[in-house]
C-alpha atoms as a PDB file:
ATOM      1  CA  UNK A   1     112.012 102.908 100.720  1.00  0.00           C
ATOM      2  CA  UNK A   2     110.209 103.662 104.234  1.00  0.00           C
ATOM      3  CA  UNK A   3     106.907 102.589 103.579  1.00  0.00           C
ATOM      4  CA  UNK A   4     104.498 101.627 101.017  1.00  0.00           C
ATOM      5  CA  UNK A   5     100.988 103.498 100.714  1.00  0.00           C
ATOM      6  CA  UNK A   6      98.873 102.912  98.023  1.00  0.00           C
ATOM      7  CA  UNK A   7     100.240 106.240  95.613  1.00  0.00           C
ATOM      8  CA  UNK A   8     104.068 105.054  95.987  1.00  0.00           C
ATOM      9  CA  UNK A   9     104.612 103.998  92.543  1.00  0.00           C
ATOM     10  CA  UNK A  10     102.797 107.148  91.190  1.00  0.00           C
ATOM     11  CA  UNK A  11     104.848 109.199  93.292  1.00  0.00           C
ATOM     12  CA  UNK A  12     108.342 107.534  92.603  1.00  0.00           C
ATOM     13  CA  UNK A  13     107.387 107.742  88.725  1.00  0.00           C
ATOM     14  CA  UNK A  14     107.180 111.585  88.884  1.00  0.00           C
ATOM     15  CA  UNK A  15     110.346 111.948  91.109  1.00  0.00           C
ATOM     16  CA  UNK A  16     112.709 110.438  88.548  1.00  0.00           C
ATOM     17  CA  UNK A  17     114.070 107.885  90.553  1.00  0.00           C
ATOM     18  CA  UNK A  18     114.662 104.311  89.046  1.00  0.00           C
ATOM     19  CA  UNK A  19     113.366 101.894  90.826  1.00  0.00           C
ATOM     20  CA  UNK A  20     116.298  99.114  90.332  1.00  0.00           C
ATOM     21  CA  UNK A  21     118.518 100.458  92.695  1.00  0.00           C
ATOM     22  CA  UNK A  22     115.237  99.029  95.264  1.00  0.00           C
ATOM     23  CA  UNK A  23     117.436  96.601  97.526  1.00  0.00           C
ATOM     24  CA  UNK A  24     115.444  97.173 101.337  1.00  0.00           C
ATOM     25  CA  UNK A  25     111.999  98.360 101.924  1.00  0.00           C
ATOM     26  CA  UNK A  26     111.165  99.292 105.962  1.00  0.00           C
ATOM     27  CA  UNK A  27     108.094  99.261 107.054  1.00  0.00           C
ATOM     28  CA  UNK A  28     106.484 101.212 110.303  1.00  0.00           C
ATOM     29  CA  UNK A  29     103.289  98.933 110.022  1.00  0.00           C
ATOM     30  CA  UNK A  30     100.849  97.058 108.670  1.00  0.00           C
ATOM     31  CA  UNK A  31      97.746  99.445 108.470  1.00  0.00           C
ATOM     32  CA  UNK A  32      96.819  99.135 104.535  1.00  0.00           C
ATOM     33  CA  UNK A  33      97.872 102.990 103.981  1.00  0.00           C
ATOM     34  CA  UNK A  34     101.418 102.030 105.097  1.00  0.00           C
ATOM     35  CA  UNK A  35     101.705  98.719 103.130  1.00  0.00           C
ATOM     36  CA  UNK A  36      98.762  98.535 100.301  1.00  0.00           C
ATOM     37  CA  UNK A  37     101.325  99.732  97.399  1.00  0.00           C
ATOM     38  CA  UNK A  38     104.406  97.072  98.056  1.00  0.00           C
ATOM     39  CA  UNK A  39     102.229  94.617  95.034  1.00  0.00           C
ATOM     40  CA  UNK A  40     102.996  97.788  92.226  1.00  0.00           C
ATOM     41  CA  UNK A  41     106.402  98.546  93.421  1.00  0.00           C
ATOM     42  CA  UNK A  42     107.814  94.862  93.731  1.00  0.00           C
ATOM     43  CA  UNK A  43     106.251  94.368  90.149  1.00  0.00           C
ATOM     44  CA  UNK A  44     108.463  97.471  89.092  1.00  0.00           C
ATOM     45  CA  UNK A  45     111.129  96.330  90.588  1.00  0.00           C
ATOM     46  CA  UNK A  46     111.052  92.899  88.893  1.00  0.00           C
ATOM     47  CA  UNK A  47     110.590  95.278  85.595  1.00  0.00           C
ATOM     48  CA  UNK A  48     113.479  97.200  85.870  1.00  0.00           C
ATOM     49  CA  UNK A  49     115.976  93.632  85.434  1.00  0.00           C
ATOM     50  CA  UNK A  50     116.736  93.853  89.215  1.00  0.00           C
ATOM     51  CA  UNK A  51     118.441  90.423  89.982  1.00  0.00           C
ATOM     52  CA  UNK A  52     120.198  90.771  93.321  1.00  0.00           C
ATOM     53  CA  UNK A  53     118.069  90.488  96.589  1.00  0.00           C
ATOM     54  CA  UNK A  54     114.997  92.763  97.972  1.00  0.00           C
ATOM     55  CA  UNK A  55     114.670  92.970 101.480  1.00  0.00           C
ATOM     56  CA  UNK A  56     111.687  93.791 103.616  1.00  0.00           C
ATOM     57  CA  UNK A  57     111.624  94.701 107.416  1.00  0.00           C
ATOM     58  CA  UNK A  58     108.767  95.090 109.210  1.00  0.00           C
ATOM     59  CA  UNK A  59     106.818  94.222 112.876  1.00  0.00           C
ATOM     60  CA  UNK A  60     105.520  90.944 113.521  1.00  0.00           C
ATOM     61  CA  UNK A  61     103.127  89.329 110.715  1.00  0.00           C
ATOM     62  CA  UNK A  62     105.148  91.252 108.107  1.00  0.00           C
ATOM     63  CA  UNK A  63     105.728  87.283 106.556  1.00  0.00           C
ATOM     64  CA  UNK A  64     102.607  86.763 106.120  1.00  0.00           C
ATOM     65  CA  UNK A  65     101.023  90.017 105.295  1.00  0.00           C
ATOM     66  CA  UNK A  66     103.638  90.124 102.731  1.00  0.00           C
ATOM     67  CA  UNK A  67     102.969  86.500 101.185  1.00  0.00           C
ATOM     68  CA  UNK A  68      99.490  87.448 100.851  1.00  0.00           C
ATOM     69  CA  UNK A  69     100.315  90.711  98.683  1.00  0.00           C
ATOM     70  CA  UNK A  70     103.084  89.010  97.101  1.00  0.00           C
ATOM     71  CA  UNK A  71     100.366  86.665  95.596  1.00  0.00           C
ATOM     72  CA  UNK A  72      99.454  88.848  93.375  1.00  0.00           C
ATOM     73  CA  UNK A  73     102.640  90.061  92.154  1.00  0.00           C
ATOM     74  CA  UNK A  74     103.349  86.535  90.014  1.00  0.00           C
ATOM     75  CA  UNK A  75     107.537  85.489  89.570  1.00  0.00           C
ATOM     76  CA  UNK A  76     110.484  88.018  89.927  1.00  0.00           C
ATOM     77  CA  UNK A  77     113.987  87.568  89.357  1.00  0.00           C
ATOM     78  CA  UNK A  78     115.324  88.371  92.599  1.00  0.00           C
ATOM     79  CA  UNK A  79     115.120  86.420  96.212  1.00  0.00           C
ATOM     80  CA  UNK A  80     112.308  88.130  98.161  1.00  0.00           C
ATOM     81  CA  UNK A  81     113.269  88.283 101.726  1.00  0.00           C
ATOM     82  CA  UNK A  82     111.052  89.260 104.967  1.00  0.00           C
ATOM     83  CA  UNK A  83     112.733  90.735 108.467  1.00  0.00           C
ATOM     84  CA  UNK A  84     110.451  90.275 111.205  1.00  0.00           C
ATOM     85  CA  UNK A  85     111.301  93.287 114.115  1.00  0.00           C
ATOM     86  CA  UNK A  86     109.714  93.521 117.691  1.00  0.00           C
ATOM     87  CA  UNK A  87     111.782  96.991 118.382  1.00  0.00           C
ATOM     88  CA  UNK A  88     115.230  97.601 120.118  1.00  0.00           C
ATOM     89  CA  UNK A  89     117.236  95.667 117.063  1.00  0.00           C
ATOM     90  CA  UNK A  90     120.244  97.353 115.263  1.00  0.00           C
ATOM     91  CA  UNK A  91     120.332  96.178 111.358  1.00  0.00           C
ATOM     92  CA  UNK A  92     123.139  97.023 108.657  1.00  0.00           C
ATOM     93  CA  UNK A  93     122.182  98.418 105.142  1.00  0.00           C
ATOM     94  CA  UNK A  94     123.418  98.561 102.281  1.00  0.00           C
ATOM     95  CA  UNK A  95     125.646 101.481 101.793  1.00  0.00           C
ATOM     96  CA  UNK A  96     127.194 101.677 105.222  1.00  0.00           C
ATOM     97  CA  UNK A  97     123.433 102.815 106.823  1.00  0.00           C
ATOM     98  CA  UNK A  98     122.668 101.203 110.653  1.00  0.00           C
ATOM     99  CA  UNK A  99     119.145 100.990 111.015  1.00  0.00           C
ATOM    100  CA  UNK A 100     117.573 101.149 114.592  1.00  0.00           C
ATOM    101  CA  UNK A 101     114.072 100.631 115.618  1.00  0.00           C
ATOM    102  CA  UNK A 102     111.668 101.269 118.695  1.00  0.00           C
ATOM    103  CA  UNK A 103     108.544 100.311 119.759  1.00  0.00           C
ATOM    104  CA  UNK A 104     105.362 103.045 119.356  1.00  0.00           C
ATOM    105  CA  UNK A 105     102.421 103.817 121.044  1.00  0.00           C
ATOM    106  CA  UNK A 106     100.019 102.597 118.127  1.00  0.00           C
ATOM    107  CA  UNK A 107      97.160 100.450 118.322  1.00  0.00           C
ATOM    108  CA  UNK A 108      98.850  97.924 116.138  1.00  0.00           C
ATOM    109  CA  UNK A 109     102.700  96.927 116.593  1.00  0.00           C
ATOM    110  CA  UNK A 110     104.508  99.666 115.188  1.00  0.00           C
ATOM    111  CA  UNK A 111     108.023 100.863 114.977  1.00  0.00           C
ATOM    112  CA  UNK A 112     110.010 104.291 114.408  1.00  0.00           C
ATOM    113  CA  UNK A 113     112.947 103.738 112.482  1.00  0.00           C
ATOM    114  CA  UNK A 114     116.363 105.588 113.001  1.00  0.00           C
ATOM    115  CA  UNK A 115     119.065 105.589 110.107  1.00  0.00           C
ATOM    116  CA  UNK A 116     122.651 107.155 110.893  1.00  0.00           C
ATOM    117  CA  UNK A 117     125.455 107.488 108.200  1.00  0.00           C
ATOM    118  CA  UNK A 118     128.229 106.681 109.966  1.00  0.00           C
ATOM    119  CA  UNK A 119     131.139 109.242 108.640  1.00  0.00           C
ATOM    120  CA  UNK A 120     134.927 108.108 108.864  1.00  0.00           C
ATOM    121  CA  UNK A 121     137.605 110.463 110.967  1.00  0.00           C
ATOM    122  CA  UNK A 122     139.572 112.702 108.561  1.00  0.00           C
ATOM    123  CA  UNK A 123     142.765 111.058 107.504  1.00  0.00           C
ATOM    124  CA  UNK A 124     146.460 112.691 107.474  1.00  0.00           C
ATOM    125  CA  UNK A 125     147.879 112.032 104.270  1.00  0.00           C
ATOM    126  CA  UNK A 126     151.432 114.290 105.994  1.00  0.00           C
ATOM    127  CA  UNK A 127     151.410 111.857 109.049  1.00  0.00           C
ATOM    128  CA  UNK A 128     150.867 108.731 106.834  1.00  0.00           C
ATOM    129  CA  UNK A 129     153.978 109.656 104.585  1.00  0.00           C
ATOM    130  CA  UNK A 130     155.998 110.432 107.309  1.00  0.00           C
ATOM    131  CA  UNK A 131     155.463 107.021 109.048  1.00  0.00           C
ATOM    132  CA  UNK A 132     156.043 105.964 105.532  1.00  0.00           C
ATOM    133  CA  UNK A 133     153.035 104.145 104.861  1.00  0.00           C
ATOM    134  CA  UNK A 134     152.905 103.433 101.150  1.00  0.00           C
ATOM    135  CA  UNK A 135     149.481 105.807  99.204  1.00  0.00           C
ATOM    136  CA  UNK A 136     147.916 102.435  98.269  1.00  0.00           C
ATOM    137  CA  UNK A 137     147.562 101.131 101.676  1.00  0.00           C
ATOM    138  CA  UNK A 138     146.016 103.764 103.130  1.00  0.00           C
ATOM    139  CA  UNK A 139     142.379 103.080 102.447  1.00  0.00           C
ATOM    140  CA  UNK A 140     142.868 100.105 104.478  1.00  0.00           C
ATOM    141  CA  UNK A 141     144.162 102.570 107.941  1.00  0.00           C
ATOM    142  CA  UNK A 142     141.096 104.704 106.916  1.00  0.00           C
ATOM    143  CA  UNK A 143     139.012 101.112 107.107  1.00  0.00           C
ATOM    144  CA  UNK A 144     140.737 100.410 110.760  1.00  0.00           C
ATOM    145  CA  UNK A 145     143.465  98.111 109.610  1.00  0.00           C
ATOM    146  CA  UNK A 146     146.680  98.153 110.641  1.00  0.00           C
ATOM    147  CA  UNK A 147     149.392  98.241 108.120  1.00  0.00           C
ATOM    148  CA  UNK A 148     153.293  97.633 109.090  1.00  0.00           C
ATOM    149  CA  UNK A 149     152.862  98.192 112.370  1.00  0.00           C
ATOM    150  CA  UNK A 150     151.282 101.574 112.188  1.00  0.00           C
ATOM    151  CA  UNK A 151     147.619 101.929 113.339  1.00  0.00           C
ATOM    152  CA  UNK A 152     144.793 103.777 112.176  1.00  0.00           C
ATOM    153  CA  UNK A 153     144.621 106.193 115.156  1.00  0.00           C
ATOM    154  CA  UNK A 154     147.919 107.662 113.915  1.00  0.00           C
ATOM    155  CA  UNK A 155     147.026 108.905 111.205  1.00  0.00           C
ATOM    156  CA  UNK A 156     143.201 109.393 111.383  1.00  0.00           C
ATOM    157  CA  UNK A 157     141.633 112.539 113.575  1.00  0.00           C
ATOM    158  CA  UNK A 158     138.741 112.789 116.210  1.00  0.00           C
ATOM    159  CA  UNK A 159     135.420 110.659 115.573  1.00  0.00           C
ATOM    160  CA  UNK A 160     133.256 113.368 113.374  1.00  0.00           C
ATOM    161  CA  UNK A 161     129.522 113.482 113.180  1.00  0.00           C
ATOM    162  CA  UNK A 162     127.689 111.276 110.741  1.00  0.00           C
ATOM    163  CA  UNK A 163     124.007 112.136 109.203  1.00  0.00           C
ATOM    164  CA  UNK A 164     120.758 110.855 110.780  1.00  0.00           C
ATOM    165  CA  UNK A 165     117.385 110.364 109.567  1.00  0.00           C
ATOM    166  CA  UNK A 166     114.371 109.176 112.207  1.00  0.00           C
ATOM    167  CA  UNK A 167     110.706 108.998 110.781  1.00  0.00           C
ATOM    168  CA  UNK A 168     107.927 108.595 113.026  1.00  0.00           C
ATOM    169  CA  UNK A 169     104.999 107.631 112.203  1.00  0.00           C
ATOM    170  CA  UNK A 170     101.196 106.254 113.701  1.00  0.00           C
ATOM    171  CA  UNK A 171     102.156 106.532 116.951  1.00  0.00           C
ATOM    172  CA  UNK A 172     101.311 108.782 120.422  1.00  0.00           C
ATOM    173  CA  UNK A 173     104.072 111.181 121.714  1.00  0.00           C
ATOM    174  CA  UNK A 174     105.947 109.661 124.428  1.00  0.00           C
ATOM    175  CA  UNK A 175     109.634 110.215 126.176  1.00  0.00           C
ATOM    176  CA  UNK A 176     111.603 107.493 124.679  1.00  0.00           C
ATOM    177  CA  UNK A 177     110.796 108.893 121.073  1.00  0.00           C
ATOM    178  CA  UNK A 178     112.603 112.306 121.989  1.00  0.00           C
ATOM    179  CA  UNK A 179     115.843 110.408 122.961  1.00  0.00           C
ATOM    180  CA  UNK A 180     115.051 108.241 120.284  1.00  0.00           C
ATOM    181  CA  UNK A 181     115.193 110.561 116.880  1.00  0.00           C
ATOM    182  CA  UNK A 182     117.638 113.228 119.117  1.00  0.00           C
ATOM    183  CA  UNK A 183     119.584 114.796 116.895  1.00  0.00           C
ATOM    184  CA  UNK A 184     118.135 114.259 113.968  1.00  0.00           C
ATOM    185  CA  UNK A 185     119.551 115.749 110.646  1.00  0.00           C
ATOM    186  CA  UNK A 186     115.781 115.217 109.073  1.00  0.00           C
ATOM    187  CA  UNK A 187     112.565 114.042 110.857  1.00  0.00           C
ATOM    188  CA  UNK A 188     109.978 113.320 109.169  1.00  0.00           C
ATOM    189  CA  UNK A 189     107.053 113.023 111.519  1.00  0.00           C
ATOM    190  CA  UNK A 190     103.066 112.191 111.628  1.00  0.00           C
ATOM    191  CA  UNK A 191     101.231 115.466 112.257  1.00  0.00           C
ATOM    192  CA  UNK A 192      97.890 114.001 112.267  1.00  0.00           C
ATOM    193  CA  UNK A 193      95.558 116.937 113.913  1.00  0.00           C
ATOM    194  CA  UNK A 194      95.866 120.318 113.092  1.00  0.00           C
ATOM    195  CA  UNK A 195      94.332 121.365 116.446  1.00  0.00           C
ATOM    196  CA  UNK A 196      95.027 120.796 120.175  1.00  0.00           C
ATOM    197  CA  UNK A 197      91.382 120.136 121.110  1.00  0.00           C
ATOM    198  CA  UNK A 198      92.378 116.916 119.297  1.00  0.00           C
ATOM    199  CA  UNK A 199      94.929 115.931 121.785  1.00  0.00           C
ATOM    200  CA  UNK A 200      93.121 113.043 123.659  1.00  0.00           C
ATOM    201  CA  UNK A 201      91.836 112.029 120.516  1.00  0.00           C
ATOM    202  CA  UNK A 202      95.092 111.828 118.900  1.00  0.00           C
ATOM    203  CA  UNK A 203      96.587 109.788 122.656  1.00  0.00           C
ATOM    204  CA  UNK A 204      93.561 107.786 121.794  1.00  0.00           C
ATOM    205  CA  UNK A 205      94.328 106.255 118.559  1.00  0.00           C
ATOM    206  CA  UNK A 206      97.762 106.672 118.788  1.00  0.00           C
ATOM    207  CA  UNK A 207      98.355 109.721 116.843  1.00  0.00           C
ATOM    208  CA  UNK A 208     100.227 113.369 117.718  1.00  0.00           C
ATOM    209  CA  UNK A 209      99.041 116.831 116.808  1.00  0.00           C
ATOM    210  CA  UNK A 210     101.112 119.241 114.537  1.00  0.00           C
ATOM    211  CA  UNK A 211     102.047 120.867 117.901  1.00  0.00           C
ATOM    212  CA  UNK A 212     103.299 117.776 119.134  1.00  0.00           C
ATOM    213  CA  UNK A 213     104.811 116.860 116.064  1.00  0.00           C
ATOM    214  CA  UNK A 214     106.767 120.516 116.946  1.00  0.00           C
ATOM    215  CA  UNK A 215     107.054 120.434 120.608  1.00  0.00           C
ATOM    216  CA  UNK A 216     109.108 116.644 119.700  1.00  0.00           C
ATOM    217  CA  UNK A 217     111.764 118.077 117.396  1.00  0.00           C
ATOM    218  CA  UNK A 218     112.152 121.035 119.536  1.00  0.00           C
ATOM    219  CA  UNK A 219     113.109 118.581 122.422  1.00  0.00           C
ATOM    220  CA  UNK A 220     115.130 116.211 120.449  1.00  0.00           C
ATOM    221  CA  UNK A 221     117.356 118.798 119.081  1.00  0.00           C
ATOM    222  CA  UNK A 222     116.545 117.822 115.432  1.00  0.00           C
ATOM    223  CA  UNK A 223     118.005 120.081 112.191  1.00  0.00           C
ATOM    224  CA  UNK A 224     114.889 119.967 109.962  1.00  0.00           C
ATOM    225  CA  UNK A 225     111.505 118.402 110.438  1.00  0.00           C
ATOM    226  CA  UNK A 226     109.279 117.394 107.688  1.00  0.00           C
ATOM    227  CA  UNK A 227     105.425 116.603 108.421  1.00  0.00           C
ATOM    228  CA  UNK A 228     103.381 113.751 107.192  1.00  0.00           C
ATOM    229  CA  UNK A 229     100.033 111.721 107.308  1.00  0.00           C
ATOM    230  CA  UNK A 230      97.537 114.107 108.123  1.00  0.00           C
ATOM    231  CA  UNK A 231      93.909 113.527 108.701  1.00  0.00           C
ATOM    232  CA  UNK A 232      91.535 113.489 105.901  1.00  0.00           C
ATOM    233  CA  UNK A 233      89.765 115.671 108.337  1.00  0.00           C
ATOM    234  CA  UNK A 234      92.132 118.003 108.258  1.00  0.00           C
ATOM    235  CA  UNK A 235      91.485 121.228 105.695  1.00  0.00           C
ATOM    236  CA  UNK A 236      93.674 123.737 106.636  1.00  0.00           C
ATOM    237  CA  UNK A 237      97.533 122.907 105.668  1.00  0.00           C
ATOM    238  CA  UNK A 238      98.803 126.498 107.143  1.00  0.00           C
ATOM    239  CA  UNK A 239      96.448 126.237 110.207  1.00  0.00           C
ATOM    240  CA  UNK A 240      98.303 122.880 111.043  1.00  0.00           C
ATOM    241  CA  UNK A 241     102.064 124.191 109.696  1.00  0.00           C
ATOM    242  CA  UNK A 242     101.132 127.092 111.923  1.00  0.00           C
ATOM    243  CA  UNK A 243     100.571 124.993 115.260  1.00  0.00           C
ATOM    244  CA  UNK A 244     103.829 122.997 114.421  1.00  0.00           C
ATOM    245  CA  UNK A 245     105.569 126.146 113.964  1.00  0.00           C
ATOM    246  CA  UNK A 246     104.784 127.595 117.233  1.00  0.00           C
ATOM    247  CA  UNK A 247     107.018 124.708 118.832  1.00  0.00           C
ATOM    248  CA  UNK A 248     109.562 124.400 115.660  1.00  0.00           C
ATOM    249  CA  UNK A 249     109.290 127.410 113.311  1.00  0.00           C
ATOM    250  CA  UNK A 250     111.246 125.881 110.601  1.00  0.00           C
ATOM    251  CA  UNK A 251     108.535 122.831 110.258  1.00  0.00           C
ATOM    252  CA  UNK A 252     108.078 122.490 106.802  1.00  0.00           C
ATOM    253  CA  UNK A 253     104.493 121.012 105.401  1.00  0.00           C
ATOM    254  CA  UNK A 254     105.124 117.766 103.097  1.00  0.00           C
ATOM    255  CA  UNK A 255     104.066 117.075 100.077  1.00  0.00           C
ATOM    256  CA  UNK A 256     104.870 115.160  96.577  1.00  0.00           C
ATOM    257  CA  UNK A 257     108.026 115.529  95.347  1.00  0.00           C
ATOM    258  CA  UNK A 258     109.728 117.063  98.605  1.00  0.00           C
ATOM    259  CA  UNK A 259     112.638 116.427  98.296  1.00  0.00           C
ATOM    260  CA  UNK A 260     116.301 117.604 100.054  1.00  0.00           C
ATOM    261  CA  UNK A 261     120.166 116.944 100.458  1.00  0.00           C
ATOM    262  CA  UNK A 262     122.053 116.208 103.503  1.00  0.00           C
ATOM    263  CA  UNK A 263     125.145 116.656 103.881  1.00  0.00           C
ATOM    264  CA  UNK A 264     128.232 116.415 106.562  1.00  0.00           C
ATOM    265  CA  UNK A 265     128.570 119.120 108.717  1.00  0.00           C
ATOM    266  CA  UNK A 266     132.019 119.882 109.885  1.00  0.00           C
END
C-alpha cells in the first residue's frame, strides 16, 4: 500500500482486495491526506487474522506520527514495525520488489518511491541437459548457484527487463525526478493545477501542474502515466487531462477503482 488518505479503507472495500495479504505500507509523507487512514486499515488488517509482521516506511517522524495513530487502533496480532527514510536508501520487499527512494521538493520531508521487479534471464532447458545437469537442480542455476561445476551463465540468456513502478507525489518538478522514475512501466504522478498560470504557485508549495505532470513522463521515457491529487480547486477533470495530454497524450485521469496489469515485455 503507497499511502494512506483518509478514504483508503472505503476504497480497498469496493476493489475486492483482502486486506490480509497487507505486509508493507510506504509512505510519501506525513501531511494528514497522505497518512490520516493508516488507524482503519491497521484495524482491518488485525481483522482479517493477519499474524506475520506489518511494516511501515516513511520520512523522518514516521515513529512517532505512527505511535500517535496507532493509539487508537487498541492490540493486533502482528509486530508493528516503523522504517524511518531520509532518501537515497535501497529496501527489499516482499515478493522479490527493491524499493528506492529520493528526496522531493515539498515543504515537509517527502520522498518519491521507485519499485522495480527484477525479472530472471531466460533459462535453456537444451543447454542444461546437455551439460547434464539433473531437471531438479535447475531452479537453483536459475537462482545463481552453481551446480557440479556448471554455472548459471551457461545455461541462462542476456539480463531481460524487469517492471517498474515510480509514484510521485507533493512535490515541485525538478531534474533528479526525471532520471529518477525513467523508464517507468506506470507513473502515477501529482497533477495538482489544471492550469499553467498556476506554475509559481504550484513551485511555491511544492506542487506540479498537469502539464508538468506530462512534460515529466515525456522526459523520463515512462510507458503509462496515471494522475493523482488534484486541487479541490480544480473543476474541470478534461481541462486538466487536456494540459497533461499536450506533453503525454496517453495521460490517463485517476480515479476509484483504476486499476491495470503489467506485465514483462520481451
Amino acid at each position: 500500500l503507497w499511502d494512506c488518505g483518509e478514504g483508503t479503507q472505503v476504497s480497498w472495500r469496493s476493489s475486492g482486495w483482502a486486506f490480509r495479504p497487507t505486509s508493507v505500507i510506504l509512505l510519501s509523507h506525513l501531511h494528514a491526506d497522505h497518512i490520516a487512514g493508516l488507524p482503519g486499515i491497521l484495524f482491518q488488517i488485525a481483522h482479517s487474522d493477519r499474524t506475520e509482521p506489518v511494516t511501515i516506511y516513511g520520512p523522518p517522524r514516521t515513529h512517532e506520527v505512527v505511535s500517535h495513530l496507532f493509539s487508537i487502533v487498541g492490540r493486533v496480532p502482528f509486530e508493528l514495525g516503523v522504517g524511518e527514510l531520509c532518501g537515497g536508501e535501497e529496501i527489499d520487499l516482499p515478493g522479490g520488489l527493491r524499493a528506492s527512494v529520493l528526496p522531493v521538493q515539498h515543504r515537509s520531508p517527502c520522498l518519491a518511491w521507485r519499485l522495480d521487479l527484477p525479472r530472471a534471464p531466460r533459462f535453456d532447458p537444451e543447454r542444461a541437459r546437455a551439460l547434464g545437469v539433473p531437471v531438479a537442480a535447475w531452479s537453483r542455476l536459475q537462482a545463481g548457484e552453481s551446480v557440479n561445476g556448471v554455472e548459471p551463465s551457461q545455461v541462462l540468456g542476456p539480463p531481460r527487463r524487469g517492471l517498474r513502478v515510480s509514484l510521485a507525489t507533493d512535490t515541485a518538478l525538478f531534474d533528479d525526478l526525471v532520471g529518477f522514475v525513467a523508464d517507468s512501466d506506470l507513473l502515477v504522478c501529482e497533477a495538482m493545477y489544471a492550469r499553467d498560470e498556476d506554475a509559481d504557485r504550484a513551485h511555491e508549495r511544492g506542487h506540479m501542474t498537469a502539464r508538468q505532470a506530462g512534460r515529466l513522463a515525456r522526459d523520463a521515457r515512462v510507458r503509462s502515466l496515471w494522475l493523482t491529487h488534484f486541487s479541490p480547486a480544480v473543476e474541470d477533470l478534461a481541462e486538466l487531462a487536456a494540459s497533461a495530454r499536450s506533453e503525454y497524450p496517453d495521460a490517463v485521469v485517476g480515479a476509484p477503482g483504476l486499476a491495470t496489469t503489467l506485465r514483462f515485455v520481451d
